[in-house]
Protein backbone atom coordinates (compact mmCIF):
# COMPACT_ATOMS: atom_id res chain seq x y z
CA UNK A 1 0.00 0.00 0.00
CA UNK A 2 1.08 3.57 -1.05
CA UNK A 3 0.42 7.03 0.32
CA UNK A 4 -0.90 9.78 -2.01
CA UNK A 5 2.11 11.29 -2.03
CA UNK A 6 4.18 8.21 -2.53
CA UNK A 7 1.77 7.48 -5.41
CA UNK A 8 2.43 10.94 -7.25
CA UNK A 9 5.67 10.94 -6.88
CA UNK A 10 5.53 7.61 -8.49
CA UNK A 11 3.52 9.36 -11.53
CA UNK A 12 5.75 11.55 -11.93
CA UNK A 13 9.30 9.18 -11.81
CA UNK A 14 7.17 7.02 -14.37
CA UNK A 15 6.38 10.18 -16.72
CA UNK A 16 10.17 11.48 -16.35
CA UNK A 17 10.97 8.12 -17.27
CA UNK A 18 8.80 7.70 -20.21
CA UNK A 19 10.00 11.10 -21.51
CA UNK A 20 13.82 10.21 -21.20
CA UNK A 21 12.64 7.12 -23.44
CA UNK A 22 10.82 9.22 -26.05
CA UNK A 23 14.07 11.61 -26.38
CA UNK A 24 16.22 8.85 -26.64
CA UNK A 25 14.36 7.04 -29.31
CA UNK A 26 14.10 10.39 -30.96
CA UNK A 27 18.20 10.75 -30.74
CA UNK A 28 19.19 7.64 -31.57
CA UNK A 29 16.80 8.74 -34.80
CA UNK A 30 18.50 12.00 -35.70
CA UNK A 31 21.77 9.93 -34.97
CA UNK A 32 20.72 7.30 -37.75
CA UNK A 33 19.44 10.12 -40.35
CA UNK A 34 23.13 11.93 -39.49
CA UNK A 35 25.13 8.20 -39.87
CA UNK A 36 23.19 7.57 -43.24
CA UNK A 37 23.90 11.37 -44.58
CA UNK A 38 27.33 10.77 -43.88
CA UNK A 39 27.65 7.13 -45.34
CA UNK A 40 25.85 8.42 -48.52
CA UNK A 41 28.30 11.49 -48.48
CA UNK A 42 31.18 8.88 -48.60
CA UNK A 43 30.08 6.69 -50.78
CA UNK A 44 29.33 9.51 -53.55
CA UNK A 45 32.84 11.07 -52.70
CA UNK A 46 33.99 7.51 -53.44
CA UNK A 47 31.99 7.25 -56.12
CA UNK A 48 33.23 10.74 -58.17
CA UNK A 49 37.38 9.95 -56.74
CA UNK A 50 36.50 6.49 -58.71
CA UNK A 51 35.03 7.78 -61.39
CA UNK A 52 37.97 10.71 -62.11
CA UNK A 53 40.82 8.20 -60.93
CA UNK A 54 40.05 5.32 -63.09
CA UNK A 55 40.84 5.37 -66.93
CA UNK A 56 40.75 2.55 -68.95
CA UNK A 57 44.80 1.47 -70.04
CA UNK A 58 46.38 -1.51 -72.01
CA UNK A 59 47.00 -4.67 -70.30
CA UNK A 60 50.42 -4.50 -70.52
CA UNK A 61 51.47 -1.45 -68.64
CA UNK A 62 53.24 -1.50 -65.27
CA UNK A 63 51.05 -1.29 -62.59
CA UNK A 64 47.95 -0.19 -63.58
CA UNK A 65 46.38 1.37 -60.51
CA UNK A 66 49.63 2.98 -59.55
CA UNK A 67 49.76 4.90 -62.79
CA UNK A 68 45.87 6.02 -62.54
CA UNK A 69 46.49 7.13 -59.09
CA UNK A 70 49.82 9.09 -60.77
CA UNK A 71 47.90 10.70 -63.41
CA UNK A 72 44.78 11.64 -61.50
CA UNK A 73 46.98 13.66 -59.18
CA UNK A 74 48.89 15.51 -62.24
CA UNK A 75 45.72 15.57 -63.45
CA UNK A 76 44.20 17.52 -60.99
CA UNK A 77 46.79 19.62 -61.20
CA UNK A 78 46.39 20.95 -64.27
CA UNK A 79 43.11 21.53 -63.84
CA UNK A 80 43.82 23.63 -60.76
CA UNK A 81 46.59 25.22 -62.94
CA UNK A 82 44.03 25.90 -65.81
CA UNK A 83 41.37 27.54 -63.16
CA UNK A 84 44.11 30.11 -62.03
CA UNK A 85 44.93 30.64 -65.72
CA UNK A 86 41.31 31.45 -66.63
CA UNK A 87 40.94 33.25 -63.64
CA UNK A 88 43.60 35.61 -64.46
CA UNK A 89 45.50 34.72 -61.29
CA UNK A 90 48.72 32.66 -62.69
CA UNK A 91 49.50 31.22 -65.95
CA UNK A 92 48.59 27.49 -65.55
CA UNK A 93 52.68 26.31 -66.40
CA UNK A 94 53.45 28.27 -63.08
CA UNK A 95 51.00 26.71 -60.90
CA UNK A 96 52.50 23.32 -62.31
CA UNK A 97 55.71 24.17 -61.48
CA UNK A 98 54.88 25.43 -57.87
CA UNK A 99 53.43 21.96 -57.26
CA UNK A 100 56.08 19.86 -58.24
CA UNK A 101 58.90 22.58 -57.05
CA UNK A 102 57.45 22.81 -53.55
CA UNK A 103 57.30 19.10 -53.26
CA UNK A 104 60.53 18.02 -54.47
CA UNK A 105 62.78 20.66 -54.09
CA UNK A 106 66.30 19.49 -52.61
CA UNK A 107 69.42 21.89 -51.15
CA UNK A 108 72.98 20.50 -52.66
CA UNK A 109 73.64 17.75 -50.14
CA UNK A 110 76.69 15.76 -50.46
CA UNK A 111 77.15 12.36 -49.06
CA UNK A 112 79.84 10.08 -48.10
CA UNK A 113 80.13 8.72 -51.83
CA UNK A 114 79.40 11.96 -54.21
CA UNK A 115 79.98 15.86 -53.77
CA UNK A 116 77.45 17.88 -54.84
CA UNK A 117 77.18 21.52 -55.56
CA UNK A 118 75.00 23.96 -57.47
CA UNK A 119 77.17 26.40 -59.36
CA UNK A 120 77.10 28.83 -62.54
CA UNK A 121 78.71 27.60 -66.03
CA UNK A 122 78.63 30.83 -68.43
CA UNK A 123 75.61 32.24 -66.40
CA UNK A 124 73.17 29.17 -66.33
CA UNK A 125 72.92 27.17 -63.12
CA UNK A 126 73.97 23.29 -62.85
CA UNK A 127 73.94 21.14 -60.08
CA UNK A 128 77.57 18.78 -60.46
CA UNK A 129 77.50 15.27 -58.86
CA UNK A 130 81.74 14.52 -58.05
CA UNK A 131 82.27 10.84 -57.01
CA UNK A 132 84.65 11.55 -54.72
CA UNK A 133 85.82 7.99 -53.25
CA UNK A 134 88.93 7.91 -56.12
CA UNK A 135 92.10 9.63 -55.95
CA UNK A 136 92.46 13.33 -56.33
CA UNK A 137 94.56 13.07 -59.37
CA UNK A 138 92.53 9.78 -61.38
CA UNK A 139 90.32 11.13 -63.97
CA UNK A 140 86.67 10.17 -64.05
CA UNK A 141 83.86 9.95 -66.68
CA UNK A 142 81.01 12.33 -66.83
CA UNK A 143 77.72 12.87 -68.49
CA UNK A 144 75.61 16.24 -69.31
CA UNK A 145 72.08 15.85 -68.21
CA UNK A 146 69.39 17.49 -69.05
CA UNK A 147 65.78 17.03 -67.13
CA UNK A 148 62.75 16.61 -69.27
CA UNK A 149 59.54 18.26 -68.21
CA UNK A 150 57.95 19.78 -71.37
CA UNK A 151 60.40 22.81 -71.35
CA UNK A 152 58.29 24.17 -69.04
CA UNK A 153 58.55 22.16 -65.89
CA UNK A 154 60.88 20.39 -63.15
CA UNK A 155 64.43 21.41 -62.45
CA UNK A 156 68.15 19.41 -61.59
CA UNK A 157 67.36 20.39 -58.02
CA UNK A 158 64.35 18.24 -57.72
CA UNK A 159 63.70 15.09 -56.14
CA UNK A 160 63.80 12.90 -58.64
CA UNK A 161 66.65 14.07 -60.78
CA UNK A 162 69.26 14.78 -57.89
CA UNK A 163 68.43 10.72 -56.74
CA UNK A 164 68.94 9.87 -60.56
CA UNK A 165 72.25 11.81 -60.57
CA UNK A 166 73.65 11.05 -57.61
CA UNK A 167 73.20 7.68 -57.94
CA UNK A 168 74.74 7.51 -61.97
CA UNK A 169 77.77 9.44 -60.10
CA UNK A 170 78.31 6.46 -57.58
CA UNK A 171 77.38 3.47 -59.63
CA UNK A 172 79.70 4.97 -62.51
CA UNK A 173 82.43 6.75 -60.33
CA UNK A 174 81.90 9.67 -63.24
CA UNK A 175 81.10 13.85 -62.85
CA UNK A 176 77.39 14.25 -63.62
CA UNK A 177 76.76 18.31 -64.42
CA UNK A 178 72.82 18.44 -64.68
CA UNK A 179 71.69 21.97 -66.57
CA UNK A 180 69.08 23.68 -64.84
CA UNK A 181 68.28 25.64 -67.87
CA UNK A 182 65.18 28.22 -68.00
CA UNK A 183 61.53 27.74 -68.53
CA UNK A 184 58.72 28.38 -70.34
CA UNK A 185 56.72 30.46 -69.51
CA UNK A 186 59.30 33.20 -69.26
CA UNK A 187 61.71 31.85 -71.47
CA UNK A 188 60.84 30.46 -75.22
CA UNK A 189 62.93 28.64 -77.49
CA UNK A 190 65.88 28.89 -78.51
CA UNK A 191 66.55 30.39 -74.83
CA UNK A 192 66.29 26.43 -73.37
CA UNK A 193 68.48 25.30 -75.91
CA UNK A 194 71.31 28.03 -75.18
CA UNK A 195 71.35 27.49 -71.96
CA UNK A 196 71.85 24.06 -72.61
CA UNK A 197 74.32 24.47 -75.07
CA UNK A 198 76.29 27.21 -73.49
CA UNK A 199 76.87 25.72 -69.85
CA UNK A 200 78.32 22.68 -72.47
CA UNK A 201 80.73 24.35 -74.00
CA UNK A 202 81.69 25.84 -71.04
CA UNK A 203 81.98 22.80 -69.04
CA UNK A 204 84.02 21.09 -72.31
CA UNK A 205 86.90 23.35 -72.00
CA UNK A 206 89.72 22.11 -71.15
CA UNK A 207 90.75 23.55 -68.09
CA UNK A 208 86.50 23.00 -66.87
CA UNK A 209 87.65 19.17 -67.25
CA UNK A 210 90.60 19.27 -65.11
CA UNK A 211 89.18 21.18 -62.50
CA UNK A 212 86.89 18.41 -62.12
CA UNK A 213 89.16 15.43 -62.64
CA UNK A 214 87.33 14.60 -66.21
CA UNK A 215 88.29 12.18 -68.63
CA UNK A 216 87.95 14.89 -71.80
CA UNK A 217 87.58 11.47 -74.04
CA UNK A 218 85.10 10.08 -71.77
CA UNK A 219 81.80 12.73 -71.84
CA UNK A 220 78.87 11.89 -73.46
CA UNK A 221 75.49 14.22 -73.04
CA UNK A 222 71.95 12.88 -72.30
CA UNK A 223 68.59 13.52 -71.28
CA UNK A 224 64.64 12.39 -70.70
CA UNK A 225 61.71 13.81 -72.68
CA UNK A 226 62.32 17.44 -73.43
CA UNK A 227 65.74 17.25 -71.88
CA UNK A 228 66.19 14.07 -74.25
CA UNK A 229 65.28 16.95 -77.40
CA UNK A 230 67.94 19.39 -75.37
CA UNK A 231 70.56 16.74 -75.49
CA UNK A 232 69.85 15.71 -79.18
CA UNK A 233 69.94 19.33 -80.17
CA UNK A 234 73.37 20.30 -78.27
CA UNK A 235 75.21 17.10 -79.57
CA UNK A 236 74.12 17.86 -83.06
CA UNK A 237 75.98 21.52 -82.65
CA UNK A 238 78.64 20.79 -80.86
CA UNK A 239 79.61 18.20 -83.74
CA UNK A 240 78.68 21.21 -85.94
CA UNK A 241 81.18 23.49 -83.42
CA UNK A 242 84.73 23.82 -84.86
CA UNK A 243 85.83 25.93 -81.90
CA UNK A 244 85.02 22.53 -79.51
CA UNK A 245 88.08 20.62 -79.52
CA UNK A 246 86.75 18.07 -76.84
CA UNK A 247 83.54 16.11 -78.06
CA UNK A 248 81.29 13.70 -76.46
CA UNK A 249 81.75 10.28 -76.63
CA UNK A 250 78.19 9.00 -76.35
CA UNK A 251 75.00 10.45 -76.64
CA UNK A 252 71.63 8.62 -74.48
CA UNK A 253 68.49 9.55 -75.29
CA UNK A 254 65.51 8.65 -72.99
CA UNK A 255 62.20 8.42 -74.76
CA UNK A 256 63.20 11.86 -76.48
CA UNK A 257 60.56 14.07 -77.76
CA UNK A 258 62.23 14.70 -81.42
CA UNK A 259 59.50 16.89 -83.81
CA UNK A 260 56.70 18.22 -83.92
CA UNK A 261 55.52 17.70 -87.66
CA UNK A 262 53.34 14.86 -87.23
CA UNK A 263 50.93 13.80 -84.17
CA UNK A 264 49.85 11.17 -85.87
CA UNK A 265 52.60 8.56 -85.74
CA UNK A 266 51.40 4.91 -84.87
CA UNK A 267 52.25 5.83 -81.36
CA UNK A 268 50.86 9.23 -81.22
CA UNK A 269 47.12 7.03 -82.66
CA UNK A 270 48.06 4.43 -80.35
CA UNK A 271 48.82 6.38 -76.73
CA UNK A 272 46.53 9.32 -77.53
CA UNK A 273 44.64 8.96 -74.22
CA UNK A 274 47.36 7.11 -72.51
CA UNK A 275 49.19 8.80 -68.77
CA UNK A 276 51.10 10.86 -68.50
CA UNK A 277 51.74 12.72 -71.30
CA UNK A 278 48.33 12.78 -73.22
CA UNK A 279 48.58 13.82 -77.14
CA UNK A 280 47.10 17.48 -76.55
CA UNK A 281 48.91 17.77 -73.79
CA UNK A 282 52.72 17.48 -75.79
CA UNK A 283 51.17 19.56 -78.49
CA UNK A 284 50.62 22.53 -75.66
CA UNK A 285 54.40 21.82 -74.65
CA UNK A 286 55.38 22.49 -78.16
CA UNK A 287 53.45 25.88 -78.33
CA UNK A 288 54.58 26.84 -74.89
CA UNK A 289 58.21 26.37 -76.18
CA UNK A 290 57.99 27.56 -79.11
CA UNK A 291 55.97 30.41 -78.08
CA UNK A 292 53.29 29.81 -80.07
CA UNK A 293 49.44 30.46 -80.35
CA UNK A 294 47.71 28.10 -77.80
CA UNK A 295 44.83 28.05 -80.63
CA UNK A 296 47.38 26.30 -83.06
CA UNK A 297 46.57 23.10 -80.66
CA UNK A 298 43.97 21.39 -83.21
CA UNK A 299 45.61 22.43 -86.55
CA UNK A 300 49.03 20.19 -84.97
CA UNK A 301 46.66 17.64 -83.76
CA UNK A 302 45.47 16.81 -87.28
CA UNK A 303 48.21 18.01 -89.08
CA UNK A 304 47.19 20.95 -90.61
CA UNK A 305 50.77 22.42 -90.25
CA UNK A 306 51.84 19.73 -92.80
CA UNK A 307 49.62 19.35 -95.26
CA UNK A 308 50.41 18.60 -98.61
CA UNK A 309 49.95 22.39 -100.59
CA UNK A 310 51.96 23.47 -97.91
CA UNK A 311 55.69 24.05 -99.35
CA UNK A 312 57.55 24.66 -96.76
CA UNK A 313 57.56 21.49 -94.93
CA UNK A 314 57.72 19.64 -98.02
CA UNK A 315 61.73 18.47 -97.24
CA UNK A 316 60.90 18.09 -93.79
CA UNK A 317 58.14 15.70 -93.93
CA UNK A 318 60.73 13.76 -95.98
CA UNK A 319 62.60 13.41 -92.79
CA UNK A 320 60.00 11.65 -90.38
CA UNK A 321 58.72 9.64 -93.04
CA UNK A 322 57.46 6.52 -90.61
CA UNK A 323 55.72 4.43 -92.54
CA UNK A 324 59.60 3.43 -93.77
CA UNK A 325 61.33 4.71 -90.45
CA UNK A 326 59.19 2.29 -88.52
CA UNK A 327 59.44 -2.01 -88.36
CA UNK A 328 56.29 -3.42 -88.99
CA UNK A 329 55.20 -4.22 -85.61
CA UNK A 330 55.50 -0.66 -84.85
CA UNK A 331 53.44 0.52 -87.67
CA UNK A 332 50.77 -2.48 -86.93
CA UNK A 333 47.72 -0.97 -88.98
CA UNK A 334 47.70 2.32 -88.48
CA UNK A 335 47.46 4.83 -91.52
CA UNK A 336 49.46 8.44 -91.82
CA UNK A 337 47.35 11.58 -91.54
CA UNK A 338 47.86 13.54 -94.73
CA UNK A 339 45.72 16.45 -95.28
CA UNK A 340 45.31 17.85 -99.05
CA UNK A 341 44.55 21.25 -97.48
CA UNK A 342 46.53 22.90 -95.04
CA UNK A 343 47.10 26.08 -92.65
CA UNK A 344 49.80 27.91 -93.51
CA UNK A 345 49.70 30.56 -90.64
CA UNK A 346 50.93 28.05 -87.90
CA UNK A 347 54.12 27.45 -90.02
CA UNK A 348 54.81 30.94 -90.62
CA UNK A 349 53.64 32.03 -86.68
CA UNK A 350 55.86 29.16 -85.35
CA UNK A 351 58.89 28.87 -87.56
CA UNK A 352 60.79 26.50 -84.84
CA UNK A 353 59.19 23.63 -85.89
CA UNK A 354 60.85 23.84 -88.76
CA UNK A 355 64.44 24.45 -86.68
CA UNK A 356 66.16 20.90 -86.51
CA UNK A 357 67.43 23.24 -82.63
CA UNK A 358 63.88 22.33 -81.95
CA UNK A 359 62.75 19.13 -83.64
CA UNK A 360 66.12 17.36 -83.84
CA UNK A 361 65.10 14.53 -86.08
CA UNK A 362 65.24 17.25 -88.81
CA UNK A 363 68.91 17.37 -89.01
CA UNK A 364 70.47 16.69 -92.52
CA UNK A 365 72.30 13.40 -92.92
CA UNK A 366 75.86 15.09 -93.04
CA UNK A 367 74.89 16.17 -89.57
CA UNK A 368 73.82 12.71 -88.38
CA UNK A 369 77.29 11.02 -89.88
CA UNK A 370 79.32 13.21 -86.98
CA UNK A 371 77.21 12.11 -84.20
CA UNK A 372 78.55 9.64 -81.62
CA UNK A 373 77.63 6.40 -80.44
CA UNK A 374 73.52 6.51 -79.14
CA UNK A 375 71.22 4.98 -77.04
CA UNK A 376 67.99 5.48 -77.22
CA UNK A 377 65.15 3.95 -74.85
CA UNK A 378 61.46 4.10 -75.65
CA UNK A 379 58.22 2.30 -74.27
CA UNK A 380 55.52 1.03 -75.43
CA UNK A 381 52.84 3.48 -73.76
CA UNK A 382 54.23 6.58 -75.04
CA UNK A 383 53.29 8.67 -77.90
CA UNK A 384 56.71 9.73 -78.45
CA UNK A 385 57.79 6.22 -79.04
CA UNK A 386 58.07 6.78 -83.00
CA UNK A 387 59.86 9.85 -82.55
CA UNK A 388 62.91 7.87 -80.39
CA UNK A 389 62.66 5.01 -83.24
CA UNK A 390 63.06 7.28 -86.08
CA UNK A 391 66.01 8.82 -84.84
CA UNK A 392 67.57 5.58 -83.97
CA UNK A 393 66.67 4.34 -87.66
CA UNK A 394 68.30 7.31 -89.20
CA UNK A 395 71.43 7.05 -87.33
CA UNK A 396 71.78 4.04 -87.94
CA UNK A 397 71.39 5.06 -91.70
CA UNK A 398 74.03 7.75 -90.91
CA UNK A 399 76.61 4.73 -90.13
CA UNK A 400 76.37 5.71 -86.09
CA UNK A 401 76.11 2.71 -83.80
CA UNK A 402 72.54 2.74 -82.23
CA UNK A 403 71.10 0.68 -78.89
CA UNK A 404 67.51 0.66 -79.13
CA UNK A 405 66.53 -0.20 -75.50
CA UNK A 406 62.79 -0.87 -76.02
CA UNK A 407 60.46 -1.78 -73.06
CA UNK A 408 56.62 -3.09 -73.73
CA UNK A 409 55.55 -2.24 -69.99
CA UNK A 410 56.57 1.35 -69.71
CA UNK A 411 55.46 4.83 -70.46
CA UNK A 412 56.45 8.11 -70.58
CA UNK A 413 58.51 9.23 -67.99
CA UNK A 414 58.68 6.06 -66.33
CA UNK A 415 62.51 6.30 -65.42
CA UNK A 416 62.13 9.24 -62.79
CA UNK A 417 59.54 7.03 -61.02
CA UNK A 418 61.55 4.77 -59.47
CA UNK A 419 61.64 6.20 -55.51
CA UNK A 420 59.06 6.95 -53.12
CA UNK A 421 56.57 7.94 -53.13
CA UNK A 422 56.24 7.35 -56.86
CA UNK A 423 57.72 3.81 -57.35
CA UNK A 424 57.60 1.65 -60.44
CA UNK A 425 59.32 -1.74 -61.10
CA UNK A 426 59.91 -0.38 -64.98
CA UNK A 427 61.32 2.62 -63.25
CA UNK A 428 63.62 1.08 -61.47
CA UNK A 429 64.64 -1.14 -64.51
CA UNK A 430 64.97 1.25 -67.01
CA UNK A 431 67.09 3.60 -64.78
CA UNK A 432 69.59 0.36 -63.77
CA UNK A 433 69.85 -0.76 -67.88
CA UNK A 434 70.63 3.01 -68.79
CA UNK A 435 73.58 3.26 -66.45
CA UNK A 436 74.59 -0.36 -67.32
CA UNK A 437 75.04 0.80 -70.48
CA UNK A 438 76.64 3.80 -69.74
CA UNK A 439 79.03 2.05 -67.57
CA UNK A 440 79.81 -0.72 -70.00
CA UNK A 441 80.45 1.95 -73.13
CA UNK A 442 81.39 5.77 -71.84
């Protein structure tokens, strides 16, 4: 039995109670309306990363997902580089180059193994790689290298480069000077090619060579991508260059970008929507360098520039003929692109891509006899496959000894990726065969 007051208070305890329920039952509902808001939030996020990271790519490239991943990130890149640009902020090369300057920039540290330093060579700035576990007195071998990056992007100083440097200094016991020549946007050609060729000459003279302990028969000059087109370029003048008493010795090209006549080589059809280096993409390179108008894009892309009423490229086209540059299972069943009809304005505009300075597989034949032994490595997944093949093909016409180091799982600019946080097994394998075969023939 209860008292009145025992049975109110019992009311009351029993509303309290029912209320806490009700508030409960209504919280644990707002928390499950929040939790599924969120989940659906993450799975569309997931949905739209999936949907921009994934792209569709040949069986037989190394590691897929890697390379997507890669890609999306430059990717989205450019696209933040192409808001400031249309914005009026930056132009979208310099928002590039912040990105990959600000995240791989490295100060001139030397190790046990290899000196390094960053100094000037007839104004332009090099970083030099000195093995320094010899004698004083023995000389070494050395290589020129040029980074590749479009003419517009990078530097000697980055990541990537100073590892691939540093490390052809101590496997090779050799001098590495790698040319930190200008960029596009606020240089255009031919400045990237002086630079390039001047800090050469400079470092060719003879008393350059003994300062550093350098073999002056033992140099040879190479480079990747544009820095491939760099190295071309300068070995083709220098065995032009009278006043050069000391030549190189070898010259390595990795997958070199070489003209700019056709985009429409089997492997320019092929690797048109292929990572990195999209077809579009090397045709805004080529304006950026050679300073011309970025509305020139779809005239190069179907070869407008060329065309067959169009005079002046007649001899040229002669040059980069690939339907009998290429082997057959390069050509596979691709046809050229030959328009009847043509636009003469980009020629005249953009006279460079005329300039064998520019598009190196140009050169005459008399030029090509006086060039040294080459290597020349190009994969599979690249549009500027052809380009490396050509040249090797018209060397080797030339009477120069040519190693055509050819790999069916890589793509452009697959050599640099072979650290963290960007590491291939074809990066790592190219980079080893290029400086075994440095080592076995410089």
């Amino acid at each position: 039995h209860y008292t009145t007051s025992e049975i109110d208070f019992l009311r009351i305890e029993f509303v309290d109670a029912n209320f806490y329920i009700i508030q409960q039952v209504k919280q644990a509902s707002t928390d499950t309306a929040d939790m599924k808001s969120a989940l659906a939030v993450v799975f569309l996020f997931s949905l739209l990363s999936a949907y921009y990271v994934y792209i569709p790519l040949p069986s037989t490239v190394s590691e897929p997902w890697k390379l997507m991943l890669l890609d999306a990130t430059f990717r989205g890149v450019q696209h933040l580089g192409n808001l400031f640009h249309d914005l009026g902020l930056s132009h979208h090369i310099r928002v590039l180059n912040f990105v990959v300057l600000n995240f791989g920039m490295l100060a001139p540290v030397s190790s046990e193994a290899v000196r390094v330093s960053d100094t000037m060579f007839n104004g332009v700035l090099v970083r030099v790689f000195e093995y320094n576990k010899e004698p004083g007195d023995a000389l070494k071998r050395s290589v020129v290298y040029l980074h590749g990056g479009g003419w517009a992007l990078g530097s000697a100083r980055i990541r990537s480069y100073d590892h691939l440097c540093r490390k052809m200094a101590e496997d090779l016991k050799a001098v590495i000077v790698s040319i930190d020549y200008r960029l596009a946007p606020d240089v255009h050609f031919p400045e990237q090619y002086n630079d390039a060729f001047l800090a050469t000459k400079h470092f060719l003279q003879p008393e350059v060579l003994s300062k550093y302990s350098v073999d002056p028969a033992r140099v040879s000059v190479s480079g990747d991508s544009a820095g491939g087109n760099l190295a071309a370029a300068v070995a083709q003048q220098l065995a032009l260059d009278s006043s050069i008493t000391n030549k190189f010795k070898l010259q390595s090209l990795i997958y070199p970008v070489l003209q700019a006549l056709d985009f429409n080589t089997p492997s320019y059809q092929q690797n048109r929507d292929v990572p990195i280096l999209y077809r579009p993409l090397m045709a805004r390179f080529w304006l950026e360098y050679l300073n011309g108008d970025p509305s020139f894009i779809q005239p190069l892309l179907v070869n407008n520039h060329t065309a067959l009423d169009l005079s002046q490229a007649t001899v040229s086209r002669a040059k980069l003929n690939w339907t009998l540059l290429l082997p057959s299972a390069f050509k596979k069943n691709y046809k050229p692109v030959v328009q009847a009809m043509g636009t003469p304005k980009v020629i005249e505009e953009v006279p460079g891509l005329l300039d064998a300075r520019a598009a190196p597989l140009l050169a005459d034949q008399e030029v090509l006899r006086m060039l040294p032994r080459t290597y020349i490595l190009t994969c599979e997944h690249d549009v500027l496959r052809d380009d490396g093949i050509m040249y090797a093909r018209r060397l080797e016409e030339a009477g120069i000894p040519v190693t055509h180091d050819h790999y069916d799982d890589g793509f452009h600019g697959c050599m640099i990726f072979g650290i963290w946080p960007t590491y291939f097994s074809v990066g790592v394998r190219t980079m080893n065969n290029y400086i075994k075969w440095l080592d076995e023939n410089l």
